[in-house]
N, C-alpha and C. Protein backbone atom coordinates (compact mmCIF):
# COMPACT_ATOMS: atom_id res chain seq x y z
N UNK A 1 0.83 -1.18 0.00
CA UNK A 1 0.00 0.00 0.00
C UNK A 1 0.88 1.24 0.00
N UNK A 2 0.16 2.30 -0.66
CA UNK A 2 0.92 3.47 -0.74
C UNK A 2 -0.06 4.71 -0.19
N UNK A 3 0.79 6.26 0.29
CA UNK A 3 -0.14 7.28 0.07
C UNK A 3 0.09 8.08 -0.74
N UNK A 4 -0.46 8.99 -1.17
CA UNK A 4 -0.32 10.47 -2.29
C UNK A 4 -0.99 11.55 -1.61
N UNK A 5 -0.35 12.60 -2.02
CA UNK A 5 -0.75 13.97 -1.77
C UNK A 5 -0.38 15.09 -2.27
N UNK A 6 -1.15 16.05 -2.41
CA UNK A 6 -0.24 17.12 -3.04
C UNK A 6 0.44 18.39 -2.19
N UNK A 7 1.43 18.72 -2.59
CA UNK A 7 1.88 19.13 -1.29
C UNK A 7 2.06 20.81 -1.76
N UNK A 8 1.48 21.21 -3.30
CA UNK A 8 1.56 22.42 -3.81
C UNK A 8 0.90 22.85 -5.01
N UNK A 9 -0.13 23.41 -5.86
CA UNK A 9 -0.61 23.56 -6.79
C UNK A 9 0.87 24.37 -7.45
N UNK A 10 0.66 25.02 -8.61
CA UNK A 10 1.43 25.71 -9.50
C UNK A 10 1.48 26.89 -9.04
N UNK A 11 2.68 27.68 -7.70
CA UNK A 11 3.25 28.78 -7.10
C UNK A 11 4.56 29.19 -8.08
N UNK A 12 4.25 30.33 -7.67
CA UNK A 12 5.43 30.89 -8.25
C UNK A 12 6.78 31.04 -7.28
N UNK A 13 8.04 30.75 -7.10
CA UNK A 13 9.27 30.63 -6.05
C UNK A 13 9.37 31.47 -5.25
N UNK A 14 10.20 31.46 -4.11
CA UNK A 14 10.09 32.41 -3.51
C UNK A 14 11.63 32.67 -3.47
N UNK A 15 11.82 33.89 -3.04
CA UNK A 15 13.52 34.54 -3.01
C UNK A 15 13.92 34.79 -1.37
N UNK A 16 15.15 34.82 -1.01
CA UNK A 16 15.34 35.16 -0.06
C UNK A 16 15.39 33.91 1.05
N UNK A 17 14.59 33.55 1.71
CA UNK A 17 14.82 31.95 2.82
C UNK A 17 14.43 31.38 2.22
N UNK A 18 14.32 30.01 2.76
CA UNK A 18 13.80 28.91 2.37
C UNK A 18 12.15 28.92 2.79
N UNK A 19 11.30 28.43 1.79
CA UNK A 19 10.04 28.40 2.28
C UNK A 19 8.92 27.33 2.03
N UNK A 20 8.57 26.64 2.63
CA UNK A 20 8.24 25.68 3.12
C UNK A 20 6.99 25.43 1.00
N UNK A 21 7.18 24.29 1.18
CA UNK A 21 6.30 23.46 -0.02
C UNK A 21 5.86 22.67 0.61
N UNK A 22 4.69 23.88 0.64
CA UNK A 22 2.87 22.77 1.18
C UNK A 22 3.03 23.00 2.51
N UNK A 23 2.55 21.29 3.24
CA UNK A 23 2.82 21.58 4.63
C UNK A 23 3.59 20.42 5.11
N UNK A 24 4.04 20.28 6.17
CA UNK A 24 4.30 18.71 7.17
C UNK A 24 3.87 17.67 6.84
N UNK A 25 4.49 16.62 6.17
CA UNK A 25 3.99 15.35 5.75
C UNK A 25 4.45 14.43 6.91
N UNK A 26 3.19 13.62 7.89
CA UNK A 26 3.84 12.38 8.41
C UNK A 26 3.33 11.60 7.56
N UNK A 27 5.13 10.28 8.18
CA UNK A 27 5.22 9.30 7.92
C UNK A 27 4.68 7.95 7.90
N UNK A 28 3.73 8.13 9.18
CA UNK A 28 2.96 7.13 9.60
C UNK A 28 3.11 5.87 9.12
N UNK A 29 4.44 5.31 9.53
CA UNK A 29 5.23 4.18 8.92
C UNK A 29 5.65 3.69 8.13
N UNK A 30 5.75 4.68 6.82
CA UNK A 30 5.92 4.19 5.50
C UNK A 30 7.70 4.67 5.88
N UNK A 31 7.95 4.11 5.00
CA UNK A 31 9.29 3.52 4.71
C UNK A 31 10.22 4.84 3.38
N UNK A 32 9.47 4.98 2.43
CA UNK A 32 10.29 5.49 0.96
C UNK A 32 9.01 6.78 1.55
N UNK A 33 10.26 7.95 1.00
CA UNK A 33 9.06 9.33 0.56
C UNK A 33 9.79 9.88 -0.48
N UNK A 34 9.09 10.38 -1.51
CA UNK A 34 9.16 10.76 -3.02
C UNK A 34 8.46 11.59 -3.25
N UNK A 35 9.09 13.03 -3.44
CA UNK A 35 8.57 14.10 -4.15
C UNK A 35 8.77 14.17 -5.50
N UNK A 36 7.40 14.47 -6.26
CA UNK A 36 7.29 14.83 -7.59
C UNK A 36 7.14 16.07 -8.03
N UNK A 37 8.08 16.80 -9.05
CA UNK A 37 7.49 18.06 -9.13
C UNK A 37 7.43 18.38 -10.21
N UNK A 38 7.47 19.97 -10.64
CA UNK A 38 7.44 20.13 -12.02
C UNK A 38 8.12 21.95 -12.05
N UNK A 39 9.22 22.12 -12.23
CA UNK A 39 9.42 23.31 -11.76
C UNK A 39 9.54 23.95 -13.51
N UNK A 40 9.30 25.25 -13.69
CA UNK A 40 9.23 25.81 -14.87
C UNK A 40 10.09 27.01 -14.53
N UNK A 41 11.30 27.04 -15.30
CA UNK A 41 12.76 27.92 -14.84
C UNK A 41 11.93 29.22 -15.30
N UNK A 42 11.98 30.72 -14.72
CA UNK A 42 11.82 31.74 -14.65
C UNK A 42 13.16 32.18 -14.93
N UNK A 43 13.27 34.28 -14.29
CA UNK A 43 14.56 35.02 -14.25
C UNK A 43 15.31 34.35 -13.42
N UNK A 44 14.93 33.29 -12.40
CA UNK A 44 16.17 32.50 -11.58
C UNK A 44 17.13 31.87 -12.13
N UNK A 45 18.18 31.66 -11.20
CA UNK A 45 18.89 30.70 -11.98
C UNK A 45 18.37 29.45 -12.18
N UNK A 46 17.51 29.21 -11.00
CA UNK A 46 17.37 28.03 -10.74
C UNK A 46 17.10 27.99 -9.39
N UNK A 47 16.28 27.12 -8.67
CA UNK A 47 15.99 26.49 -7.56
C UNK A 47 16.46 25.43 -6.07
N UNK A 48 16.56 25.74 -5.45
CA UNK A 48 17.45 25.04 -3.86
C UNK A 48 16.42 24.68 -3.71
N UNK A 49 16.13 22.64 -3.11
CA UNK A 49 15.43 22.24 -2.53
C UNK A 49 16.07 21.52 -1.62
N UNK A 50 15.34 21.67 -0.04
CA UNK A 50 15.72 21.41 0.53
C UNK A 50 14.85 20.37 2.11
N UNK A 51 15.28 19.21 1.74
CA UNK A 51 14.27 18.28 3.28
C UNK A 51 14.54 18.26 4.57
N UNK A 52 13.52 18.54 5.12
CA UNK A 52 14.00 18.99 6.80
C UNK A 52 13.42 17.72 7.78
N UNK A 53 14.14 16.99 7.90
CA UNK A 53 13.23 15.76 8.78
C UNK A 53 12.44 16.24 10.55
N UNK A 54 11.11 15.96 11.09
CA UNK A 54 11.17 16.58 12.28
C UNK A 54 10.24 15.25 13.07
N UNK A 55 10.73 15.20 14.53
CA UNK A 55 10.45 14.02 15.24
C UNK A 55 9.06 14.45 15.85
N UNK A 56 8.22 15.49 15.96
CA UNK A 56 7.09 16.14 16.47
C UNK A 56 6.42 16.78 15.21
N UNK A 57 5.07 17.20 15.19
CA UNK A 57 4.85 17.86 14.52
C UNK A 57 5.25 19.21 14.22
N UNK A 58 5.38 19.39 15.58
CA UNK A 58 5.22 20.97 16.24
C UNK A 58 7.08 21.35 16.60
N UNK A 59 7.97 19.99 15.99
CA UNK A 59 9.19 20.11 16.88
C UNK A 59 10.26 20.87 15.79
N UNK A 60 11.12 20.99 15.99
CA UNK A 60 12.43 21.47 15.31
C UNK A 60 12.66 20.65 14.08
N UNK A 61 12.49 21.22 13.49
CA UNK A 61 13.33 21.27 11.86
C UNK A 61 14.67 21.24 11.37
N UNK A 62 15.28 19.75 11.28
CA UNK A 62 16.88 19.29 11.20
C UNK A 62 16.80 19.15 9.35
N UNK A 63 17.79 19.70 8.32
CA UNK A 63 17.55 19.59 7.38
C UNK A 63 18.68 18.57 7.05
N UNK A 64 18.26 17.63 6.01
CA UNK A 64 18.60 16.24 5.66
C UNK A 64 20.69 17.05 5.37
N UNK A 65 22.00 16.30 5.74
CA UNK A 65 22.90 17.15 5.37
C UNK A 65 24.23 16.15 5.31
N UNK A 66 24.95 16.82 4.75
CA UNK A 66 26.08 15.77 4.08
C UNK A 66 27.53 16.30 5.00
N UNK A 67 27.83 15.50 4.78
CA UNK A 67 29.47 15.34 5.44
C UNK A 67 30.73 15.61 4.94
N UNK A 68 31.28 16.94 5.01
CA UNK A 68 33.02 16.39 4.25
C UNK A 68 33.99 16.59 5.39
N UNK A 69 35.23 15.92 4.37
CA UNK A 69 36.31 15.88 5.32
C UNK A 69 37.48 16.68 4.57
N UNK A 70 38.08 17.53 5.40
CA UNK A 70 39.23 18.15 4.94
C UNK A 70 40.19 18.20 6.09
N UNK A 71 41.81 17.07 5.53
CA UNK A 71 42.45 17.23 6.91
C UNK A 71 41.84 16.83 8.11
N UNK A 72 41.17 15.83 7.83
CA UNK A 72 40.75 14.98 9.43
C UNK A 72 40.26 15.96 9.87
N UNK A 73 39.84 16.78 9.73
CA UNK A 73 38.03 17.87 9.95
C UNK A 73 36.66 17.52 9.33
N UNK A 74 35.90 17.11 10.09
CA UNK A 74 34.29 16.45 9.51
C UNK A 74 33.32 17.95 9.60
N UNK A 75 33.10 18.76 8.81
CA UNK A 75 32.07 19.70 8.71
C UNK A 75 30.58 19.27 7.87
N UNK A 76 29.86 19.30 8.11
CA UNK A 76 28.42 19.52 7.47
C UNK A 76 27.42 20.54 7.02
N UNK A 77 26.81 20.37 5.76
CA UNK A 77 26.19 21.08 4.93
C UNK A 77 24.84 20.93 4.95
N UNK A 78 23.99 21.57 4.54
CA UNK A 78 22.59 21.40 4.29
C UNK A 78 22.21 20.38 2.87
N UNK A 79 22.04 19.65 2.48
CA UNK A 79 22.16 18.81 1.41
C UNK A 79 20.85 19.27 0.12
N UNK A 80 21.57 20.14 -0.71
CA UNK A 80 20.60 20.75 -1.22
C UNK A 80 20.48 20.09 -3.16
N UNK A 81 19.31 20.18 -3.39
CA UNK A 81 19.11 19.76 -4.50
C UNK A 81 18.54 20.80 -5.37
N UNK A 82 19.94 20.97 -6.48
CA UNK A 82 19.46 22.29 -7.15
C UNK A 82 18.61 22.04 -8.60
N UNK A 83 17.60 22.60 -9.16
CA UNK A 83 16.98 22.47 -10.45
C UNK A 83 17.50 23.45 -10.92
N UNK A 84 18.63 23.76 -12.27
CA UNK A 84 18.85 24.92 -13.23
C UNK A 84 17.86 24.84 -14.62
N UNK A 85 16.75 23.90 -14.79
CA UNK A 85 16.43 24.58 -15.68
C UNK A 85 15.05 23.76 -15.79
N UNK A 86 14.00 23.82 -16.89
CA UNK A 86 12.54 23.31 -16.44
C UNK A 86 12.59 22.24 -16.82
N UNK A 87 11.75 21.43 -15.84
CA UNK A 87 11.75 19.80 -15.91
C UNK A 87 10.31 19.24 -14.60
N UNK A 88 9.90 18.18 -15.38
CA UNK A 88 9.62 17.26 -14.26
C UNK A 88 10.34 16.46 -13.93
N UNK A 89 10.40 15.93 -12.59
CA UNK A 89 10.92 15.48 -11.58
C UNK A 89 10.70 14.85 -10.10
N UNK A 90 11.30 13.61 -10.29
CA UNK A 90 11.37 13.20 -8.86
C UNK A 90 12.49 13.04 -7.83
N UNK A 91 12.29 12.72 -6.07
CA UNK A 91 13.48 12.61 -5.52
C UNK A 91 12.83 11.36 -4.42
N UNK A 92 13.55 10.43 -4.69
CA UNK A 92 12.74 9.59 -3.58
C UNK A 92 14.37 9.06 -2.54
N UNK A 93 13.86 9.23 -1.69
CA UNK A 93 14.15 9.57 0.06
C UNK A 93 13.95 8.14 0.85
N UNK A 94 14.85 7.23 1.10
CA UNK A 94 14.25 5.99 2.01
C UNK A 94 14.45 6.33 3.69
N UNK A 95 13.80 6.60 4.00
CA UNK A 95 13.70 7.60 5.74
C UNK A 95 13.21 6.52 6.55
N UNK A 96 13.54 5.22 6.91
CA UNK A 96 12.98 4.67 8.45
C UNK A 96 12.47 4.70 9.35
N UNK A 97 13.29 5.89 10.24
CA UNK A 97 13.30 6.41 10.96
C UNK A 97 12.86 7.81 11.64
N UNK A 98 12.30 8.33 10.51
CA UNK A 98 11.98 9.81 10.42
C UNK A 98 10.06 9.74 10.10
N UNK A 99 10.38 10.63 11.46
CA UNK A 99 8.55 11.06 11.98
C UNK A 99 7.76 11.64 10.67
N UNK A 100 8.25 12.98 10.34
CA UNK A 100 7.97 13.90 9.48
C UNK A 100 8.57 14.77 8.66
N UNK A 101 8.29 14.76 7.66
CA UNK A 101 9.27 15.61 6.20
C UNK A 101 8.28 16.89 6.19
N UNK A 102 9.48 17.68 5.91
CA UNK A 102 9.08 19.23 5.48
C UNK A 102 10.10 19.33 4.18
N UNK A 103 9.38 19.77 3.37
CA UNK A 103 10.44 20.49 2.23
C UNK A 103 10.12 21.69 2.02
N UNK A 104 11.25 22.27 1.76
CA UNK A 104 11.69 23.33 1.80
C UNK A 104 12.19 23.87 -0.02
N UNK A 105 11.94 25.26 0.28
CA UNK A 105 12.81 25.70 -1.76
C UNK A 105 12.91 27.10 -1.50
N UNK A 106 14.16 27.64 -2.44
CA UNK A 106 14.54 29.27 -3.11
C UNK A 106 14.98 29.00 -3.51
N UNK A 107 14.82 30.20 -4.39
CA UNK A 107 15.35 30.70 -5.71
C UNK A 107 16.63 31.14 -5.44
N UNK A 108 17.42 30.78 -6.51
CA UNK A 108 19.14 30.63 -6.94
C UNK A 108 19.40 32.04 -7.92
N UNK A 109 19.92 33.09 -7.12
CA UNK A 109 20.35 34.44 -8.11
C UNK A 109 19.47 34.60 -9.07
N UNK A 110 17.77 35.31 -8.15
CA UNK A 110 16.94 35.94 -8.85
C UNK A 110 17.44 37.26 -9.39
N UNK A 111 17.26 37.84 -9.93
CA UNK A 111 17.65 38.92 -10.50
C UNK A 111 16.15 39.45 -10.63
N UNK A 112 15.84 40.61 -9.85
CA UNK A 112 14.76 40.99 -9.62
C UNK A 112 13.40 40.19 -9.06
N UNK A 113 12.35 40.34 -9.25
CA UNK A 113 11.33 39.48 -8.80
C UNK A 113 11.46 37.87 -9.56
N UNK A 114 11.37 37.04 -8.83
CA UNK A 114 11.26 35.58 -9.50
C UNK A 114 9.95 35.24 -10.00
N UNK A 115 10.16 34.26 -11.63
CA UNK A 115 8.98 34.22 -12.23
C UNK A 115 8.86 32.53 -12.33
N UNK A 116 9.82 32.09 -11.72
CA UNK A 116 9.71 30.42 -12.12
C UNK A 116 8.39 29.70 -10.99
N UNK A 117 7.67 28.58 -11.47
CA UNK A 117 6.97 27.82 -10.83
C UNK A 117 7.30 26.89 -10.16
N UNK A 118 6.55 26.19 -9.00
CA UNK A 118 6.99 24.81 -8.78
C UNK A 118 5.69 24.01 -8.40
N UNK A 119 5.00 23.04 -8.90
CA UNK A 119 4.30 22.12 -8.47
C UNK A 119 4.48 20.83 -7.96
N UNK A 120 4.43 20.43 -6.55
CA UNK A 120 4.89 19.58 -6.04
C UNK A 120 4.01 18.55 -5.47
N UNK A 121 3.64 17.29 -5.33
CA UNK A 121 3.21 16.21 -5.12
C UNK A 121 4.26 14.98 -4.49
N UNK A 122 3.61 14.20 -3.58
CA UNK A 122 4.30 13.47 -2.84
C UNK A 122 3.71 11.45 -3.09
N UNK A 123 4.49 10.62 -2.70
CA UNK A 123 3.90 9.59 -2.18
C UNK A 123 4.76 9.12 -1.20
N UNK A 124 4.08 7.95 -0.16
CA UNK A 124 4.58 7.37 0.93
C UNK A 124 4.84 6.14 0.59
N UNK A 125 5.54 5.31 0.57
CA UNK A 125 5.30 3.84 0.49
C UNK A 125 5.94 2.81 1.23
């Protein structure tokens, strides 16, 4: 068994922070989560997406993040997935362990107001 949802009709990006696409998806034991989208490149460069896993509904927002090493120094990044140009698209996520997904997106060196879209849809499985 699977679920679906949509987690955004056809918005136009936003500039400046990151801002939330749709709302809080729990997991309610599913295993794989997979966002589908459809972003249509505007004056942006392009688009930062970004998954924030959270153990409450209501709790803190840890965004999914990668590891390097330089010189036996371990620093970490926000693990971001960039779109430069229009496409549909998916990203599927195998999360175990994780209560609830938030995703997150901005726009990449808008140059004035941003005109690109993003429509986003989910499943659980």
């Amino acid at each position: 068994m699977s679920a679906t949802g949509i987690l955004q009709a056809t918005t136009v990006v936003t500039e400046g922070s990151y801002s939330d696409v749709g709302t809080i998806v729990g997991k309610e034991g599913y295993e794989y989560f997979t966002l589908f989208g459809t972003y249509v490149k505007g004056d942006e460069s392009g688009i930062n997406i970004v998954f924030n896993f959270q153990r409450t509904v209501d709790g803190t927002a840890y965004p999914a993040v990668e590891w390097t090493e330089t010189a036996g120094l371990y620093t970490y990044q926000a693990q971001i997935y960039r779109l430069t140009a229009s496409r549909n698209f998916f990203i599927q996520l195998y999360l175990p362990a994780v209560d609830y997904v938030l995703v997150t997106q901005k726009t990449v060196d808008a140059t004035g107001t941003p005109t690109g879209t993003l429509a986003a849809s989910y499943t659980l499985a």
